[in-house]
N, C-alpha and C. Protein backbone atom coordinates (compact mmCIF):
# COMPACT_ATOMS: atom_id res chain seq x y z
N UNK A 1 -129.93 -106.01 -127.60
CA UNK A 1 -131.26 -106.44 -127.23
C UNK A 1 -131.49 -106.11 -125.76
N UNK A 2 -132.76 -105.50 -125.28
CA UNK A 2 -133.13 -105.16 -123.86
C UNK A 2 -133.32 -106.34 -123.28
N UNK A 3 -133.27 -106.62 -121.56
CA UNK A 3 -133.72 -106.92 -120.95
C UNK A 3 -134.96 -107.87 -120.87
N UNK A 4 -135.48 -106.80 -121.12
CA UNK A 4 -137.50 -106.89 -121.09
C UNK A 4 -137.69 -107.91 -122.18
N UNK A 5 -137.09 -107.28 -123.20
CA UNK A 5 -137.41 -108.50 -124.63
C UNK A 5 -137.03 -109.84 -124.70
N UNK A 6 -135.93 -110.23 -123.58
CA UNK A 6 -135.18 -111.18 -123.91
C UNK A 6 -136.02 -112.02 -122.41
N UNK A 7 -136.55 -111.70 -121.48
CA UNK A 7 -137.26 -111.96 -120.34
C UNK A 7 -138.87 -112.47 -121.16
N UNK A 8 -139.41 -111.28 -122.21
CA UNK A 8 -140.93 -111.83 -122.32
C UNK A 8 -140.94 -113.36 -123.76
N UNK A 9 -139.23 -112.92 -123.74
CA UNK A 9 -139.29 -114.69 -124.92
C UNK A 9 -139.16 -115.97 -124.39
N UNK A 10 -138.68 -115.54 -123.14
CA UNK A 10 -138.50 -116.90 -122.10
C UNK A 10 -140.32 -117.43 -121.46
N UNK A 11 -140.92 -115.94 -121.46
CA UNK A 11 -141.70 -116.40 -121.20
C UNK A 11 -143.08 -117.17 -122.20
N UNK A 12 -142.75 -116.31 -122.93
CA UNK A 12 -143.74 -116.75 -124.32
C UNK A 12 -143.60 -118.52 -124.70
N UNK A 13 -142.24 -118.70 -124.60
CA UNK A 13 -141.65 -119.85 -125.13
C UNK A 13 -142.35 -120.67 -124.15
N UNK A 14 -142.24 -120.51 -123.06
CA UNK A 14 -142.90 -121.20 -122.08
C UNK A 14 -144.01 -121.49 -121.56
N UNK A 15 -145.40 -120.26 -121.66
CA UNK A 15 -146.62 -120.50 -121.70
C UNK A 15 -147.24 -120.34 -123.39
N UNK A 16 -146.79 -120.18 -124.03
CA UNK A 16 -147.13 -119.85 -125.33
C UNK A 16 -148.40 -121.65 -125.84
N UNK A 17 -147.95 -122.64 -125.00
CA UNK A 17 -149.11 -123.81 -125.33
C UNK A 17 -150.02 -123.98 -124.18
N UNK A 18 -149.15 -123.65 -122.88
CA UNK A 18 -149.91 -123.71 -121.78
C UNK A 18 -151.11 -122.55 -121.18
N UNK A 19 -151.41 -121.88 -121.65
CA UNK A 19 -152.02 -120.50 -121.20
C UNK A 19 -152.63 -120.46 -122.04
N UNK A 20 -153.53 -119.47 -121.83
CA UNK A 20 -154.55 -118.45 -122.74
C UNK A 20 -153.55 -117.51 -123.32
N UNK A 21 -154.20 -117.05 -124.67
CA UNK A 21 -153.87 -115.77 -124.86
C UNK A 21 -153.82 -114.67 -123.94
N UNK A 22 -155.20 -114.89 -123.60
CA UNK A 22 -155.30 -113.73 -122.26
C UNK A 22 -154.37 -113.49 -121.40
N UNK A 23 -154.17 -114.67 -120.84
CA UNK A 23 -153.17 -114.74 -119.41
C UNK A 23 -151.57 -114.65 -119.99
N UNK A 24 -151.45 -114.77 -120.75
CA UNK A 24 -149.83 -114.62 -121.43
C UNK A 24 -150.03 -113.16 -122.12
N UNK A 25 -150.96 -112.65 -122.22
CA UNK A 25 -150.77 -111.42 -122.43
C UNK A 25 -150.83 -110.48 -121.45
N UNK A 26 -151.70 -111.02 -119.99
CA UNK A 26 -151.57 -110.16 -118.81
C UNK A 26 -149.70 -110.34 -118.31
N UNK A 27 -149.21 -111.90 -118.45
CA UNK A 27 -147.82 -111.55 -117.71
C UNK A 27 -147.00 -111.21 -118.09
N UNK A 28 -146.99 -110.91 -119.49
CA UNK A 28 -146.36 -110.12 -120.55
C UNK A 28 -146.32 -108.44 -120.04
N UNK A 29 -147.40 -108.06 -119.69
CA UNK A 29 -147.40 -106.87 -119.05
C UNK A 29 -147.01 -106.44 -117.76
N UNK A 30 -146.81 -107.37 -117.15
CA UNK A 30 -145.94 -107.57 -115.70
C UNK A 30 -144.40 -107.18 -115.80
N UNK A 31 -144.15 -107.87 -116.98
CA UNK A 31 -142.59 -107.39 -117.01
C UNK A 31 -142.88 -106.09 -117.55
N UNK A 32 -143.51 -105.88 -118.91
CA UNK A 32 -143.67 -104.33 -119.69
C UNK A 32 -143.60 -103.43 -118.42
N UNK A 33 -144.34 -103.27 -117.64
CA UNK A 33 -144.65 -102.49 -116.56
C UNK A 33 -143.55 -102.32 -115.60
N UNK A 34 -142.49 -103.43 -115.32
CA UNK A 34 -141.12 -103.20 -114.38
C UNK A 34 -140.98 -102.50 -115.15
N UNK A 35 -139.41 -101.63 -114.09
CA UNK A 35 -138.53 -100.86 -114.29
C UNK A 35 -137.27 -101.53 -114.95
N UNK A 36 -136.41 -101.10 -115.35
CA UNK A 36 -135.41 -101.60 -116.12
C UNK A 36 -134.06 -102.19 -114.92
N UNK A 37 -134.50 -101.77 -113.92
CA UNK A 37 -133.33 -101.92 -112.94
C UNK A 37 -133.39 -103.82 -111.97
N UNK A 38 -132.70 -104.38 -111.48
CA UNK A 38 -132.61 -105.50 -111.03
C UNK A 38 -133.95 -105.89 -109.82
N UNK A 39 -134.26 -105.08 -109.36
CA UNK A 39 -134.83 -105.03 -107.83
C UNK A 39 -136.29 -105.36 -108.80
N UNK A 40 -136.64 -104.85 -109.57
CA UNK A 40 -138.16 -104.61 -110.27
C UNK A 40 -138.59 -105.43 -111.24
N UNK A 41 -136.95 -105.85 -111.90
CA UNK A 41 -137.61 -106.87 -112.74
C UNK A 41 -137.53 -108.30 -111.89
N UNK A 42 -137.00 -108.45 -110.82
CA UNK A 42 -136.80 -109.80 -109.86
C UNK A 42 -138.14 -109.82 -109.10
N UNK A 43 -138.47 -108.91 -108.79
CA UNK A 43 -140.36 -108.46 -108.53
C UNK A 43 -141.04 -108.75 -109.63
N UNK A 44 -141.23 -108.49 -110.80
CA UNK A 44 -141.71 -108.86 -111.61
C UNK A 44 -141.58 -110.36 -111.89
N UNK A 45 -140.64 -111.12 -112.10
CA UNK A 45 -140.56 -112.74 -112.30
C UNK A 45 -141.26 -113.65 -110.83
N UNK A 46 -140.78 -112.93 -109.54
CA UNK A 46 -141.55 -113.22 -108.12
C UNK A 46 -143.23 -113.06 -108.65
N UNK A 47 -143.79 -112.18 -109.07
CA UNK A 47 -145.41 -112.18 -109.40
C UNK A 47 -145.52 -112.99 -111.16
N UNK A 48 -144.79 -113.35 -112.02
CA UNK A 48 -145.32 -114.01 -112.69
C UNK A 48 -145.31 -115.60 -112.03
N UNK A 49 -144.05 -115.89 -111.36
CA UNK A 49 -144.34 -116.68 -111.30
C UNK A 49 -145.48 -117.43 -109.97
N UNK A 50 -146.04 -116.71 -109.46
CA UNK A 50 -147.00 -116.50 -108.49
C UNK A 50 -148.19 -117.17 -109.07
N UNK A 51 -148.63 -116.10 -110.20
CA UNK A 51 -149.41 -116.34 -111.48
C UNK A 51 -149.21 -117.53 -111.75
N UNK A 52 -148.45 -118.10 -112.16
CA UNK A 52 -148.47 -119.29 -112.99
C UNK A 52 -148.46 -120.55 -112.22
N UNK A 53 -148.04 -120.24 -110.72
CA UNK A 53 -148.23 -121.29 -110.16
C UNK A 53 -149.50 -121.59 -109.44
N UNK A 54 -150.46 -120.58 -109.18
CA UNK A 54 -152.12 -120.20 -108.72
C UNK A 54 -153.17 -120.92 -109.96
N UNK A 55 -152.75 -120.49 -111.72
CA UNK A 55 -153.77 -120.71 -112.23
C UNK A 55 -153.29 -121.76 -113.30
N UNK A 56 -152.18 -122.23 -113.59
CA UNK A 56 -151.31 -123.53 -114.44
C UNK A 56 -150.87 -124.24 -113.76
N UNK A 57 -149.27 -124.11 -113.28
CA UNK A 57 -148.80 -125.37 -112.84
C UNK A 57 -147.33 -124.85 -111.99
N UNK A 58 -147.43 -125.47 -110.83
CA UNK A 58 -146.28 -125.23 -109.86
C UNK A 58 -145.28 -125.56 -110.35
N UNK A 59 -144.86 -126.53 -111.18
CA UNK A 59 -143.45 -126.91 -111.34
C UNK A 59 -143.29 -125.71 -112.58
N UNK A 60 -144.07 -125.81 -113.97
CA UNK A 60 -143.90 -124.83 -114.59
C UNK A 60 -143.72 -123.67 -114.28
N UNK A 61 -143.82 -122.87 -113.34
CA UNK A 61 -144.03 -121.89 -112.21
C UNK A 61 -142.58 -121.78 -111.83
N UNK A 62 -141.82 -122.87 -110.97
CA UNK A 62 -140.79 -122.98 -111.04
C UNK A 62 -139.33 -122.68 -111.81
N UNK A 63 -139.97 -123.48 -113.23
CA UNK A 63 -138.72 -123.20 -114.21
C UNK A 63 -139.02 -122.39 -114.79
N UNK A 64 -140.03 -121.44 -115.16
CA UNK A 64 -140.22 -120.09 -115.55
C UNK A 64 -139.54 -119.08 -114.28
N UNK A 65 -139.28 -119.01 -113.63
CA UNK A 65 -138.86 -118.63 -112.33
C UNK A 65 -137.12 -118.45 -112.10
N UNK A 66 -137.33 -120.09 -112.57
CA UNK A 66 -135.50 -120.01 -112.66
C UNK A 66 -134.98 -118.81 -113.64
N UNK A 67 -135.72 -119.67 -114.41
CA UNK A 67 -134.92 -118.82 -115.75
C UNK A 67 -134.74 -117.44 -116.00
N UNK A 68 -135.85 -116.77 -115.85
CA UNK A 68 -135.89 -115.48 -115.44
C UNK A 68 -135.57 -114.85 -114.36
N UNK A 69 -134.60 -115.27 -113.49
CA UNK A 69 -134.11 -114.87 -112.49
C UNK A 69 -132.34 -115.09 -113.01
N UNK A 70 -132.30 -116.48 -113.72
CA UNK A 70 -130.70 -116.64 -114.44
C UNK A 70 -130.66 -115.48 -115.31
N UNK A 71 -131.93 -114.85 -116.22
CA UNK A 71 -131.52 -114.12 -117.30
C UNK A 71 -131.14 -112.85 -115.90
N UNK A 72 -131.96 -112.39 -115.34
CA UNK A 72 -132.23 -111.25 -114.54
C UNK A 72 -130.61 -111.14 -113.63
N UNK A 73 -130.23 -112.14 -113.33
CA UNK A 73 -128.83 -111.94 -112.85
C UNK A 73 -127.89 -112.06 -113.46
N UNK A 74 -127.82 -112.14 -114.91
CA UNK A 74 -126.68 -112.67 -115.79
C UNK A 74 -126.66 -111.31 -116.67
N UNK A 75 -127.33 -110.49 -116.78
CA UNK A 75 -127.60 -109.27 -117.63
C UNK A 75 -127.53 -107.91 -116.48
N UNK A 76 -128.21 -108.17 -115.58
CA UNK A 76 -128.19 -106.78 -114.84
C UNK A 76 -126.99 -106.77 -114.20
């Protein structure tokens, strides 16, 4: 299993009640759009969770953040 796939289930799981379709489908494309390498997808979780803490919720923001930074250093 890639990266990317195992990053946009953490996130799904996580805004999948809180969000719009819309907006879980724009940060869905945030990761689609990184590169496969460490530097881009840690940029990528830095701007979702940017996102999520501007238009939902800071703490959620947070542990979407963690986590995708645990997957992002535990895999790359």
């Amino acid at each position: 299993m890639d990266i990317k796939h195992d990053l946009k289930s953490i996130i799904h799981g996580q805004l999948e009640k809180a969000s719009s379709p819309i907006f879980l489908k724009r940060v869905l494309t945030v990761i689609e759009d990184a590169s496969d390498d460490q530097k881009s997808l840690l940029e990528a979780a830095e701007k979702i969770s940017k996102m999520v803490a501007l238009f939902i919720d800071k703490n959620l923001a947070n542990t979407i953040s963690e986590a995708l930074k645990a997957k992002i250093n535990k895999i790359v």
